[in-house]
Protein backbone atom coordinates (compact mmCIF):
# COMPACT_ATOMS: atom_id res chain seq x y z
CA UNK A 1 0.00 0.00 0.00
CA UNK A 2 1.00 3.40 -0.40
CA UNK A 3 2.67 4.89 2.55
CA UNK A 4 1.48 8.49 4.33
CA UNK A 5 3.97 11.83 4.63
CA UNK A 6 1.82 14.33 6.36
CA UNK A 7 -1.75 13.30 5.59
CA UNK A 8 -0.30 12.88 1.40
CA UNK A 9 -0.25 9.26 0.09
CA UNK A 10 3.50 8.49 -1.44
CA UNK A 11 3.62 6.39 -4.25
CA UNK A 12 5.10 3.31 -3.71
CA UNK A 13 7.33 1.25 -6.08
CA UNK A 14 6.49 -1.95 -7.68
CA UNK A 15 8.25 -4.27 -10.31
CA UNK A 16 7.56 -3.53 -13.54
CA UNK A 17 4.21 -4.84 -15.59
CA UNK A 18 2.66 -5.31 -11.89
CA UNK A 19 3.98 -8.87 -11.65
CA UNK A 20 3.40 -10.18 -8.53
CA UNK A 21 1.83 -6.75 -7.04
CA UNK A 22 -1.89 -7.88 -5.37
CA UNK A 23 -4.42 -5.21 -6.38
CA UNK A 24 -7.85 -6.24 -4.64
CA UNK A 25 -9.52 -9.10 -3.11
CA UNK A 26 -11.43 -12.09 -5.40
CA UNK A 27 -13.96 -14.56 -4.66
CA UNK A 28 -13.76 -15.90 -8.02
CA UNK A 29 -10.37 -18.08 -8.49
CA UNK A 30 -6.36 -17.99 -8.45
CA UNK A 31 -2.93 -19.34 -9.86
CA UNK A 32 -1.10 -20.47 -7.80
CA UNK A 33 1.97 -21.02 -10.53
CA UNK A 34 4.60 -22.87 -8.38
CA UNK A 35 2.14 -25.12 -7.75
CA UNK A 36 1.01 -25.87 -10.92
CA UNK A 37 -2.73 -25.01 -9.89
CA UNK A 38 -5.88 -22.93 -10.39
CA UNK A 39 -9.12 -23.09 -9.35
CA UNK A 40 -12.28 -21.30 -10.16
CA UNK A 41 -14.27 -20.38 -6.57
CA UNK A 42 -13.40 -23.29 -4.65
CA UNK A 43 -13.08 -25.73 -7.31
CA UNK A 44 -10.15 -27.32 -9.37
CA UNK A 45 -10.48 -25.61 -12.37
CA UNK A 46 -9.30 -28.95 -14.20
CA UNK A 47 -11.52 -31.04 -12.19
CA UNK A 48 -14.50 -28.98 -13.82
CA UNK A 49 -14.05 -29.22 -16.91
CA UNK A 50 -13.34 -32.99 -16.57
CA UNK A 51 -16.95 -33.80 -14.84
CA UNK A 52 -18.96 -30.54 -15.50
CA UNK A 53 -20.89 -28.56 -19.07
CA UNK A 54 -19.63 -25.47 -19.74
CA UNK A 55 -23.17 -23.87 -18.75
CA UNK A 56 -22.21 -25.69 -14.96
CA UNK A 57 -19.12 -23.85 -14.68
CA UNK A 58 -20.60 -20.58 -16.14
CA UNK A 59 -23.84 -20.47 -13.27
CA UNK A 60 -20.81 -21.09 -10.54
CA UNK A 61 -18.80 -17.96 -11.79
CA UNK A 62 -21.73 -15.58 -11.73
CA UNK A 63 -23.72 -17.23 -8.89
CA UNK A 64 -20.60 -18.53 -6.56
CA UNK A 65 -22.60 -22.19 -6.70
CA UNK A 66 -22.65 -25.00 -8.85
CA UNK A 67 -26.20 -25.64 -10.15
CA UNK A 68 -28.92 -28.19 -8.92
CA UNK A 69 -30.83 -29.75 -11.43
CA UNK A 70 -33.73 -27.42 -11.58
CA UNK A 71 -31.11 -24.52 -11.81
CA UNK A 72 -28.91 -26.18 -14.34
CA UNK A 73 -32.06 -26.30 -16.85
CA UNK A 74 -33.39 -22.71 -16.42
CA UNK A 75 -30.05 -21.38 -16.46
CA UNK A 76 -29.24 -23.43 -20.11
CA UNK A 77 -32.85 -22.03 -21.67
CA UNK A 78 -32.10 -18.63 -20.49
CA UNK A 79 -28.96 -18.50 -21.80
CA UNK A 80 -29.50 -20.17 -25.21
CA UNK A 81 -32.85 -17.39 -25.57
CA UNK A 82 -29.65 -15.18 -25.50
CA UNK A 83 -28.03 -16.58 -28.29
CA UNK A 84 -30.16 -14.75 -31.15
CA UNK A 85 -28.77 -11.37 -31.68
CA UNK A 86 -30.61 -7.97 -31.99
CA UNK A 87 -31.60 -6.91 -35.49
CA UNK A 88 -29.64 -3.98 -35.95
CA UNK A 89 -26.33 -6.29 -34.49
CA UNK A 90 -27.33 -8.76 -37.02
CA UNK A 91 -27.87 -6.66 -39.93
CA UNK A 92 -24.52 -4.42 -39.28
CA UNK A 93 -22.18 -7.87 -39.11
CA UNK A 94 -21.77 -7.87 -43.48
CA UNK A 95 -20.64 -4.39 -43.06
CA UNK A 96 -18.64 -5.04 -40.24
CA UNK A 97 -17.46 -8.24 -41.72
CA UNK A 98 -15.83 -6.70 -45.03
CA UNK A 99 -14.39 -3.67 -43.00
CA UNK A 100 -12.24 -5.92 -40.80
CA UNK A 101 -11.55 -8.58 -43.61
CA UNK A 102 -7.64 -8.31 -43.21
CA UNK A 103 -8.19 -8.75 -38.99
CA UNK A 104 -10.61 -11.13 -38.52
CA UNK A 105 -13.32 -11.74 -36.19
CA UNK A 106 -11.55 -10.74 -32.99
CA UNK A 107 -11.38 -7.24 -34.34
CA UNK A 108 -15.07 -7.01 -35.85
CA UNK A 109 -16.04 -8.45 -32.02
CA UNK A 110 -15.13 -5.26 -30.45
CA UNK A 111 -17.26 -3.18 -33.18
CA UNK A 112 -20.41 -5.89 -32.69
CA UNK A 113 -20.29 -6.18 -29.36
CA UNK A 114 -20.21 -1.62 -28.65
CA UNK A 115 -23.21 -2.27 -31.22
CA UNK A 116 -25.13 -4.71 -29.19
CA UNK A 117 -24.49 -2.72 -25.32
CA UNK A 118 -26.34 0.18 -27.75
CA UNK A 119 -29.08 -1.81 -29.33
CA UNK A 120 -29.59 -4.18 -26.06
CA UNK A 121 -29.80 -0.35 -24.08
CA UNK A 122 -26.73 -1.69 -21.74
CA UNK A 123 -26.27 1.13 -18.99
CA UNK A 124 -23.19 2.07 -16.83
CA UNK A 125 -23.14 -0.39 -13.90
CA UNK A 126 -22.36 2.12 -11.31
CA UNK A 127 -26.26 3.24 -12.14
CA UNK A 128 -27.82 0.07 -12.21
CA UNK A 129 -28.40 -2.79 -9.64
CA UNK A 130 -26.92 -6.03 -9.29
CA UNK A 131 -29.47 -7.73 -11.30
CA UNK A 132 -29.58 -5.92 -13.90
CA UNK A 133 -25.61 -6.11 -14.20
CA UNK A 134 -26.02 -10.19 -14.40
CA UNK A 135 -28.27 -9.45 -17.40
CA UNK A 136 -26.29 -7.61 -19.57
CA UNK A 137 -23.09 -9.62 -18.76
CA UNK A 138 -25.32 -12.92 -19.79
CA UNK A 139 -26.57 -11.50 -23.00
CA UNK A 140 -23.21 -10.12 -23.39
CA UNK A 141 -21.15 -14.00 -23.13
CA UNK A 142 -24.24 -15.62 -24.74
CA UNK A 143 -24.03 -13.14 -28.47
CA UNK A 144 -20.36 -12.88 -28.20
CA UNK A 145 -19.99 -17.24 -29.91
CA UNK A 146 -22.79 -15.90 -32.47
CA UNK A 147 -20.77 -13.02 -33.58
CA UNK A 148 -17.50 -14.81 -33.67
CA UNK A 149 -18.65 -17.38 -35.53
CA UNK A 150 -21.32 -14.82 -38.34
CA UNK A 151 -17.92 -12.98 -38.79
CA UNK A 152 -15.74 -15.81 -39.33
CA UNK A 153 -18.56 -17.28 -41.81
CA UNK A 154 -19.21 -13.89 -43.73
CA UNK A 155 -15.25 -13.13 -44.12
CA UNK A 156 -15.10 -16.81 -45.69
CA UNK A 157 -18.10 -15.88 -48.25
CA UNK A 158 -20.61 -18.15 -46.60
CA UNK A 159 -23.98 -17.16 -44.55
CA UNK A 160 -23.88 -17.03 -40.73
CA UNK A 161 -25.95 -20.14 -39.35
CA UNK A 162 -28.76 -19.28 -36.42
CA UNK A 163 -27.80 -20.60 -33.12
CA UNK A 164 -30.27 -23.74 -32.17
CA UNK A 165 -31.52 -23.63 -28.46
CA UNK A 166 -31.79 -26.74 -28.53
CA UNK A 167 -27.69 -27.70 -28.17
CA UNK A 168 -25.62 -27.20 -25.56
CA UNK A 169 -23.23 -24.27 -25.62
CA UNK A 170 -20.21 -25.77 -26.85
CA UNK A 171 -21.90 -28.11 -29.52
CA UNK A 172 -24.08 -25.04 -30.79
CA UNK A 173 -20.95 -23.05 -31.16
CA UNK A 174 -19.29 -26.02 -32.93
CA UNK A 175 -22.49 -25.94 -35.43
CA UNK A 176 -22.71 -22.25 -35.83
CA UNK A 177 -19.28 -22.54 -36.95
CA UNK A 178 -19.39 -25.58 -39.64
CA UNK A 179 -23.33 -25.48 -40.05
CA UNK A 180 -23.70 -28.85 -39.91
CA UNK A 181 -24.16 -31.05 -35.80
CA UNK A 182 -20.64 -31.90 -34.66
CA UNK A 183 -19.54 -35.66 -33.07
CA UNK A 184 -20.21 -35.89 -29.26
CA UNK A 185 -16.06 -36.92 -29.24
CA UNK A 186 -15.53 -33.28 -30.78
CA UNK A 187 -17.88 -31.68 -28.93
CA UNK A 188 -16.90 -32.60 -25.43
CA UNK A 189 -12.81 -31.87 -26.63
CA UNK A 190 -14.10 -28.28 -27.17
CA UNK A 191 -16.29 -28.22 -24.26
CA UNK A 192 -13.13 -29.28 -22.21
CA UNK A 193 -10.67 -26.43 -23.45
CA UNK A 194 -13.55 -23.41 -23.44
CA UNK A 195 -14.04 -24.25 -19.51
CA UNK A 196 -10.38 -24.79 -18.96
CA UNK A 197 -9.69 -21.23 -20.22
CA UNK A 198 -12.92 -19.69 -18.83
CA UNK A 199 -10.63 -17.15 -16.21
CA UNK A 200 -7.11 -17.59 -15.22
CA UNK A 201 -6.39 -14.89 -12.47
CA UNK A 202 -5.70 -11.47 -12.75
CA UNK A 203 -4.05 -11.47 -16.65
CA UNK A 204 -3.82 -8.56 -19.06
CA UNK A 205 -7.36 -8.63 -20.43
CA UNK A 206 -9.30 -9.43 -17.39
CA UNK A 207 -7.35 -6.85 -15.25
CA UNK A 208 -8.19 -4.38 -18.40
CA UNK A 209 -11.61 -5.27 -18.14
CA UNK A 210 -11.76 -4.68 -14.38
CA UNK A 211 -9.84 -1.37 -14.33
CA UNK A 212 -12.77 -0.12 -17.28
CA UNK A 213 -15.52 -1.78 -14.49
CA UNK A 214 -13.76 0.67 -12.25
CA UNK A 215 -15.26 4.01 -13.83
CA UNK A 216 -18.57 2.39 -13.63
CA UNK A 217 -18.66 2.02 -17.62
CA UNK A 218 -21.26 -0.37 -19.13
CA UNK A 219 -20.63 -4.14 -19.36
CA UNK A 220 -19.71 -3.45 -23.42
CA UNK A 221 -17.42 -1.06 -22.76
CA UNK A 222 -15.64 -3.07 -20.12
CA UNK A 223 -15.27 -6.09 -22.41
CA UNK A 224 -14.42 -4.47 -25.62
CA UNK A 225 -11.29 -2.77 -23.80
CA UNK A 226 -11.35 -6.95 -22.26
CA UNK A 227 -10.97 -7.86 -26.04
CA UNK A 228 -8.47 -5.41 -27.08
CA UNK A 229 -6.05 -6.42 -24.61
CA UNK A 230 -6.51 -10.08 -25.65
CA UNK A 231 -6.25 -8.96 -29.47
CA UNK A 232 -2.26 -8.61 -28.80
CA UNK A 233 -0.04 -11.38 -29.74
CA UNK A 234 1.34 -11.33 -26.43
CA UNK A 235 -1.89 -12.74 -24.93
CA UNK A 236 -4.15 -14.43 -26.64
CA UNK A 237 -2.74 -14.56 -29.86
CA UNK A 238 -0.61 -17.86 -29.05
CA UNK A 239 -2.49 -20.51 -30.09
CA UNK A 240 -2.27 -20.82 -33.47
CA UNK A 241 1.17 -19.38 -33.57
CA UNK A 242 1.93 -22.36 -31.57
CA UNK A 243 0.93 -24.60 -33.52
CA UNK A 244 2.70 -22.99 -36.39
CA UNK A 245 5.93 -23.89 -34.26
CA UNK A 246 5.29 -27.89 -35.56
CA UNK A 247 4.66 -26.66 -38.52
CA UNK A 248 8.30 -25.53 -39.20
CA UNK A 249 9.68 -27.77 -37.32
CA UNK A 250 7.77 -30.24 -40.14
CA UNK A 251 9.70 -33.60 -38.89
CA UNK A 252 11.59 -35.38 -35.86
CA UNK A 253 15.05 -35.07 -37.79
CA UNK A 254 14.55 -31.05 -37.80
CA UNK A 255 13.73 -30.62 -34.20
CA UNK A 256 16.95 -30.18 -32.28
CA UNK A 257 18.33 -28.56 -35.12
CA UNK A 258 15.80 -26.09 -35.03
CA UNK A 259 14.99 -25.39 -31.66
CA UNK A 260 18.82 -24.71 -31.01
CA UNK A 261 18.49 -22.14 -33.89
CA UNK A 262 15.96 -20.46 -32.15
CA UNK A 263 17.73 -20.40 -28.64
CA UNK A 264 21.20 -19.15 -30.27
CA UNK A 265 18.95 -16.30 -31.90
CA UNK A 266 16.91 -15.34 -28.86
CA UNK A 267 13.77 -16.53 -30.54
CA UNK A 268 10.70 -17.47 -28.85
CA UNK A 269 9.45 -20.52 -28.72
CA UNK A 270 6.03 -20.65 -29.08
CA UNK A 271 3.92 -22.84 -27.05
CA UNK A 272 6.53 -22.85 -24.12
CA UNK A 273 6.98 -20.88 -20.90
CA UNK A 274 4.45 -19.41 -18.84
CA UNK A 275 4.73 -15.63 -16.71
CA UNK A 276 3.17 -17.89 -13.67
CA UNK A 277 3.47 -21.18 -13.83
CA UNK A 278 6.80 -22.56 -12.81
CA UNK A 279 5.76 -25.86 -13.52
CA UNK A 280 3.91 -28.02 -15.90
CA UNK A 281 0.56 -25.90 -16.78
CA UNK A 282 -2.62 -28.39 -15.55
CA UNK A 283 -3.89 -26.86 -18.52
CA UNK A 284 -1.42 -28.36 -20.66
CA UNK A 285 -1.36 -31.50 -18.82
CA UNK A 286 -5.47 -31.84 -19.47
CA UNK A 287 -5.51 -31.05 -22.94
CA UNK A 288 -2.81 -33.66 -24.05
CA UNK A 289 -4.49 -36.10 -22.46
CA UNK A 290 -7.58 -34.90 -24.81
CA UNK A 291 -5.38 -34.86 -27.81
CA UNK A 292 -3.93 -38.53 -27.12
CA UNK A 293 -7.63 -39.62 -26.40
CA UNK A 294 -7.85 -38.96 -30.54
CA UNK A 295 -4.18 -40.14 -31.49
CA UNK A 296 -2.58 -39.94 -34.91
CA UNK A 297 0.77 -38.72 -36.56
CA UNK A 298 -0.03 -34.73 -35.60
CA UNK A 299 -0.64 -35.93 -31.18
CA UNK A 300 2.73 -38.35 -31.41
CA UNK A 301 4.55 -35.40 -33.63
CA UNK A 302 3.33 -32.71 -31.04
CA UNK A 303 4.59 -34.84 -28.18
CA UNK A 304 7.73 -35.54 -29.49
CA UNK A 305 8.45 -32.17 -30.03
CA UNK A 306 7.15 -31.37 -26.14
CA UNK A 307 9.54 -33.50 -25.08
CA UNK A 308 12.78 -32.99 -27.00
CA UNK A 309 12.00 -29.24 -27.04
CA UNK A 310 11.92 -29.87 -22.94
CA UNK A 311 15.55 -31.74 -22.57
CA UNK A 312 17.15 -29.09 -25.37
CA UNK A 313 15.95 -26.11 -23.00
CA UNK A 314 16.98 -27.89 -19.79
CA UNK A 315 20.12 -28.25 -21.39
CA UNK A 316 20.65 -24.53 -22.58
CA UNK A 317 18.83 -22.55 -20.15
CA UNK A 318 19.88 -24.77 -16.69
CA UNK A 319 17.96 -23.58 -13.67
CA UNK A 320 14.81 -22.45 -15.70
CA UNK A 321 11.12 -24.56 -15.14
CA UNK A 322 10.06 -24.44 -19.03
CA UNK A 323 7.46 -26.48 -20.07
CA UNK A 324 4.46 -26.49 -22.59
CA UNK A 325 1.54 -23.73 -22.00
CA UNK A 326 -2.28 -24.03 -22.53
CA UNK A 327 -1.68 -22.91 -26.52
CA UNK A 328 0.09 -25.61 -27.20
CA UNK A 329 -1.75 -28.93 -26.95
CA UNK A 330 -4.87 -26.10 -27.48
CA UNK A 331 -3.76 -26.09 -31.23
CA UNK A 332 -3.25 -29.21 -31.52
CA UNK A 333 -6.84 -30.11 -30.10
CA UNK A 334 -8.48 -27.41 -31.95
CA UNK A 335 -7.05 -28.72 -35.18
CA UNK A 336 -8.09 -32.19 -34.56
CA UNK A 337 -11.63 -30.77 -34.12
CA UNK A 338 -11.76 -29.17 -37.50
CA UNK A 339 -11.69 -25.66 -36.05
CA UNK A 340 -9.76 -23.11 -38.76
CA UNK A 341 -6.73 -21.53 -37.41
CA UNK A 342 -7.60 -18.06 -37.63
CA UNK A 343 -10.82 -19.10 -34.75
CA UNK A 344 -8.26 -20.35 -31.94
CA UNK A 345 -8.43 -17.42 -30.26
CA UNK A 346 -11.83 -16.04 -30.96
CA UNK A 347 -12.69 -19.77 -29.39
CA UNK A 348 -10.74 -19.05 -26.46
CA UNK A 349 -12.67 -15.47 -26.68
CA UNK A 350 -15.84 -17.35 -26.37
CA UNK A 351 -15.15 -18.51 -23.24
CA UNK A 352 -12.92 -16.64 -21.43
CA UNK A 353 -15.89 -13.58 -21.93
CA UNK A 354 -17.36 -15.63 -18.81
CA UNK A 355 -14.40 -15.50 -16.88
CA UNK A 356 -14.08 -11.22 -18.14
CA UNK A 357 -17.96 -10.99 -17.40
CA UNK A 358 -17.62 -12.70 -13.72
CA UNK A 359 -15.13 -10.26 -12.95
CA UNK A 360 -16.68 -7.08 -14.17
CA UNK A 361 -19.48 -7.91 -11.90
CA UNK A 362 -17.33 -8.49 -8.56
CA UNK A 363 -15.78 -5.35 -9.53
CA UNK A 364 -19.03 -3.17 -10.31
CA UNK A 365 -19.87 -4.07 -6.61
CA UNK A 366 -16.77 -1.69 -5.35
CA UNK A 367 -17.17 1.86 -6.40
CA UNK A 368 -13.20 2.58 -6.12
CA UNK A 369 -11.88 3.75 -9.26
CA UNK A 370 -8.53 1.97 -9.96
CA UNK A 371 -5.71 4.66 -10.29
CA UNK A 372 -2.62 3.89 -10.46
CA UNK A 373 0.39 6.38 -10.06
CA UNK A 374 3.14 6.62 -12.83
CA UNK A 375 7.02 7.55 -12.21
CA UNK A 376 8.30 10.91 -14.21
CA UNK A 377 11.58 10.40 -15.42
CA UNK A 378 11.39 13.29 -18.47
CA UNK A 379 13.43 16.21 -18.61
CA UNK A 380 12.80 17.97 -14.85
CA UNK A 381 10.24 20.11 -14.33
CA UNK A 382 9.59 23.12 -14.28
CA UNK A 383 11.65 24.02 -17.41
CA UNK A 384 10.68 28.00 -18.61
CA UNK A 385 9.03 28.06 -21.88
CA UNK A 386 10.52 28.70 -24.96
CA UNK A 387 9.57 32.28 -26.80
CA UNK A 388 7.46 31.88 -30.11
């Protein structure tokens, strides 16, 4: 905390990027890196997404329980209502489609989705209640896998396909994004990975989307500032990168050569290394186990490379815990389940808006502005100005 000189708050000093530096209390989950664990409330992240939907884990990060059966089904029909999008959202995605042709659908997400807090009359949540909050953050995360998946479908020349309420969330966005019902294999993979990635502590975009909460903004103004912090390549723009990696790697022969390349170069290695996790991410750990559930030459190529990439870093960087990250085995399992390349991270945009949503709530509940001090170190002050 800042310290007091005669009633005055000094600034106090903290590492750079905020890395480490606790900012407020959370009811809604941690990462705990050294451990290699994270939860969501009081549950095992991991063990959620093995034995719950994705509509379970959403109810427990807005509601703080896990749903009873009577919950579980209103919650799902509510929520799928949501799916269908406003007219005016609906009608603007062609336009907003072709003007974000060379971005993609992360980009035209941020225009759709100021669109629908205007058509959908979303108000700042420092002037509405609590209720009304949870409202606009679940038509919010319910419209966001419709848009992702019309602008993905319009940029590729073909029609946007209605969301069914009668599917579950992951299969409908699995059909709204190939038009046709996927396998119950594919669908559960999918399932797996979008709860698995639902929040992840205090990263760049949900701490974004917080600090916007903070003014007391609307819920679309919070997440669209959520999105554009997960739009850079730093963030969420790993996954397919990653699996571009095995892609120039191409075969075993190649991958010591290459990965020594990269080291002696200072390259990153996508797919590895985490800014928490000093161990193996359980993220990681889950979704090979997924991939290796379908087998074939890309799972034993990608695990080959995991491990060879593991001993050549251990080897050249001594001391250092680097291991695989959630984008790694992610691509792989997202390319196993036919989804394109350029949707890896609008897919982990669908479901990480929960985990953004959640936390804009908790933090509409605390009226404290987040403001942050800066340290000066330009030319000294006060210089005299300059005549004309």
């Amino acid at each position: 905390m800042p310290t007091m000189t005669s009633g005055i708050r000094t600034p106090l000093d903290v590492p750079r990027g905020l890395a480490g530096v606790v900012v407020t209390d959370t009811a809604l989950g941690d990462v705990r890196g050294r451990e290699g664990f994270y939860h969501y409330r009081q549950y095992s992240a991991i063990d959620l997404a093995q034995t719950r939907s994705f509509e379970d884990v959403w109810y427990l990060m807005f509601e703080g329980v896990l749903p009873d059966t009577a919950a579980r089904a209103e919650f799902a029909a509510r929520t799928a209502a949501l799916r269908h999008l406003p007219a005016e959202v609906r009608a603007a995605l062609p336009a907003i489609a072709r003007a974000g042709a060379a971005s993609g659908p992360l980009a035209g997400l941020r225009t759709a989705l100021s669109l629908l807090g205007a058509s959908a009359g979303f108000r700042p949540v420092y002037d509405i209640d609590a209720d009304r909050r949870r409202s606009d953050a679940l038509a919010a995360c319910a419209a966001v896998p419709t848009v992702l998946t019309a602008l993905h479908r319009l940029g590729q020349g073909l029609e946007p396909v209605e969301p069914r309420d009668d599917l579950p969330h992951a299969a409908n966005y699995l059909y709204m994004l190939t038009g046709s019902v996927p396998d119950a294999a594919r669908v559960r993979a999918v399932e797996q990975y979008l709860i698995s990635t639902i929040d992840h502590g205090f990263n760049a975009s949900t701490f974004t989307g917080r600090v916007v909460a903070s003014t007391g903004a609307d819920v679309a103004a919070c997440l669209v500032a959520a999105v554009g912090a997960l739009s850079g390549p730093l963030h969420g723009g790993a996954p397919s990168r990653a699996l571009d990696t095995l892609d120039a790697i191409g075969i075993p022969d190649r991958i010591d050569g290459w990965i020594r390349e990269q080291v002696r170069v200072g390259g990153r290695i996508m797919g590895f290394g985490h800014p928490v996790y000093r161990t193996e991410d359980p993220r990681s750990r889950m979704l090979r186990g997924i991939a290796q559930g379908f087998g074939g030459p890309l799972v034993d190529f990608a695990v080959q490379v995991e491990r060879q990439v593991e001993a050549i870093l251990a080897e050249l960087k001594p001391g250092r815990e680097l291991h695989t990250n959630v984008e790694f085995y992610a691509g792989v399992v997202m390319e196993l389940c036919g989804l394109p390349r350029e949707m890896f991270t609008p897919t982990f945009c669908a479901a990480r808006v929960v985990g953004w949503s959640a936390n804009i709530l908790e933090q509409a509940a605390d009226s404290k502005i987040i403001r942050p001090a800066a340290r000066y170190v330009g030319t000294p002050p006060p210089q005299p100005v300059p005549a004309p």
